[in-house]
Protein backbone atom coordinates (compact mmCIF):
# COMPACT_ATOMS: atom_id res chain seq x y z
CA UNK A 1 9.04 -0.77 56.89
CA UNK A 2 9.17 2.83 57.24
CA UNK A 3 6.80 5.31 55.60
CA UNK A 4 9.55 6.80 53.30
CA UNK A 5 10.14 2.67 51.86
CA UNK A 6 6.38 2.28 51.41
CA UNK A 7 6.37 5.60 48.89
CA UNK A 8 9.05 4.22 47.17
CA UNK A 9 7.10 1.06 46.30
CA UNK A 10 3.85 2.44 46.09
CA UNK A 11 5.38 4.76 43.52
CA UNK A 12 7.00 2.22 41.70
CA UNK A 13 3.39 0.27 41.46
CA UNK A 14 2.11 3.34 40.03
CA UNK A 15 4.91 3.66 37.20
CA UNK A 16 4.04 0.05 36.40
CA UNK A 17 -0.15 0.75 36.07
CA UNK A 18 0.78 4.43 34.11
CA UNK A 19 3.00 2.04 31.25
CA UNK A 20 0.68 -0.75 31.25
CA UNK A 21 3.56 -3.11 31.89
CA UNK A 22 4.94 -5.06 34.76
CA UNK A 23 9.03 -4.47 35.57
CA UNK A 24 11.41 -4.77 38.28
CA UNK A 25 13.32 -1.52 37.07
CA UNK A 26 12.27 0.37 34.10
CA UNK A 27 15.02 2.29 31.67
CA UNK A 28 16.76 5.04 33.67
CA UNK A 29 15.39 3.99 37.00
CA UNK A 30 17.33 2.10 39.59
CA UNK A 31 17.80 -1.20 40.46
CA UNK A 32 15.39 -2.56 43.70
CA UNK A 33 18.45 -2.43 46.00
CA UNK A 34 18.85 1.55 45.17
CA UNK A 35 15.57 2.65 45.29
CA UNK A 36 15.35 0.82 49.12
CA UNK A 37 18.54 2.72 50.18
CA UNK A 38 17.72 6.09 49.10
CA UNK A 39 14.38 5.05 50.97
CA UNK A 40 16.58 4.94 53.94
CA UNK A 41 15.99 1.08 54.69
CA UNK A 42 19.22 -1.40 54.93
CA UNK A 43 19.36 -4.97 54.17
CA UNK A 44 22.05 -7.33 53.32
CA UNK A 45 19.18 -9.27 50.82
CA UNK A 46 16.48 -8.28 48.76
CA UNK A 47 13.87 -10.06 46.42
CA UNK A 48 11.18 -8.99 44.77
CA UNK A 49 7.71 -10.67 43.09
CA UNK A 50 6.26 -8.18 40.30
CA UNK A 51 2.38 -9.37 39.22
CA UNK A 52 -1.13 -8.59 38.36
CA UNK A 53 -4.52 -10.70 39.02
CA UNK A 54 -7.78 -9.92 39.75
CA UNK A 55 -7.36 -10.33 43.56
CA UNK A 56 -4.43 -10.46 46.48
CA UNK A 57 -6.40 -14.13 46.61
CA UNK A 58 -5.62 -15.07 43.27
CA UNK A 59 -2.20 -13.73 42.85
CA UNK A 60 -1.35 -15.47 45.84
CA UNK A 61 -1.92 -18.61 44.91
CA UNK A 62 -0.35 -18.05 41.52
CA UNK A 63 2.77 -17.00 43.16
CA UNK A 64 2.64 -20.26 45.66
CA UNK A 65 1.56 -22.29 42.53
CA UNK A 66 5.11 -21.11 40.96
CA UNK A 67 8.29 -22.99 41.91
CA UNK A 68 10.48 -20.07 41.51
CA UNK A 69 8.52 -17.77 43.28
CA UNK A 70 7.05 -19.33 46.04
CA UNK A 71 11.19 -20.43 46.45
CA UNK A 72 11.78 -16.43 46.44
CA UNK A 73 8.65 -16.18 48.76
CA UNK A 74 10.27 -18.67 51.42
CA UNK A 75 13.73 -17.91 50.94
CA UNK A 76 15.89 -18.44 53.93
CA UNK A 77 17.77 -15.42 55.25
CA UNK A 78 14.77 -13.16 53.88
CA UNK A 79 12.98 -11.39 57.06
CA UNK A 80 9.60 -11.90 56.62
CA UNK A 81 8.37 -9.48 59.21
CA UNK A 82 9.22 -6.59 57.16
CA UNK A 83 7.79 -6.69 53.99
CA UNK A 84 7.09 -3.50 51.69
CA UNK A 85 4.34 -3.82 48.93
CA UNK A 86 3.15 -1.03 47.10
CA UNK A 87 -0.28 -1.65 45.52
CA UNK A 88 -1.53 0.30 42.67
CA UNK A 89 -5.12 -0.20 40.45
């Protein structure tokens, strides 16, 4: 993913630790697909996980522990060598 795409997320992890509050879009910002394009990045499907745990361990195996989300993790179609994840603390 391209330096502009990592920002994007990076800032969006930041807008998440400055309200205290997790979200996939907060009021007046755009949805996940819009803030990717105006990153410059292009795909035909997009999913998201949004969480906080103590570690990248932990939240892990939450996520794989979660039927919905570990389904959104392994999704067919989704191209799982580019990933974007902005990390904020």
């Amino acid at each position: 993913m391209g330096r502009e795409s990592r920002f994007r997320a990076r800032a969006h992890a930041r807008e998440m630790v400055e309200r205290n509050r997790l979200s996939h879009q907060f009021n007046g910002e755009p949805d996940l697909m819009k803030r990717v394009q105006t990153a410059g990045a292009r795909f035909s499907r997009l999913a998201e996980n949004v969480a906080a745990a103590p570690s990248v361990n932990e939240l892990h195996i939450g996520w794989m522990n979660s039927i919905p989300h570990r389904n959104k993790h392994h999704e067919s179609g989704i191209d799982r060598d580019r990933n974007c994840r902005g990390n904020a603390r």
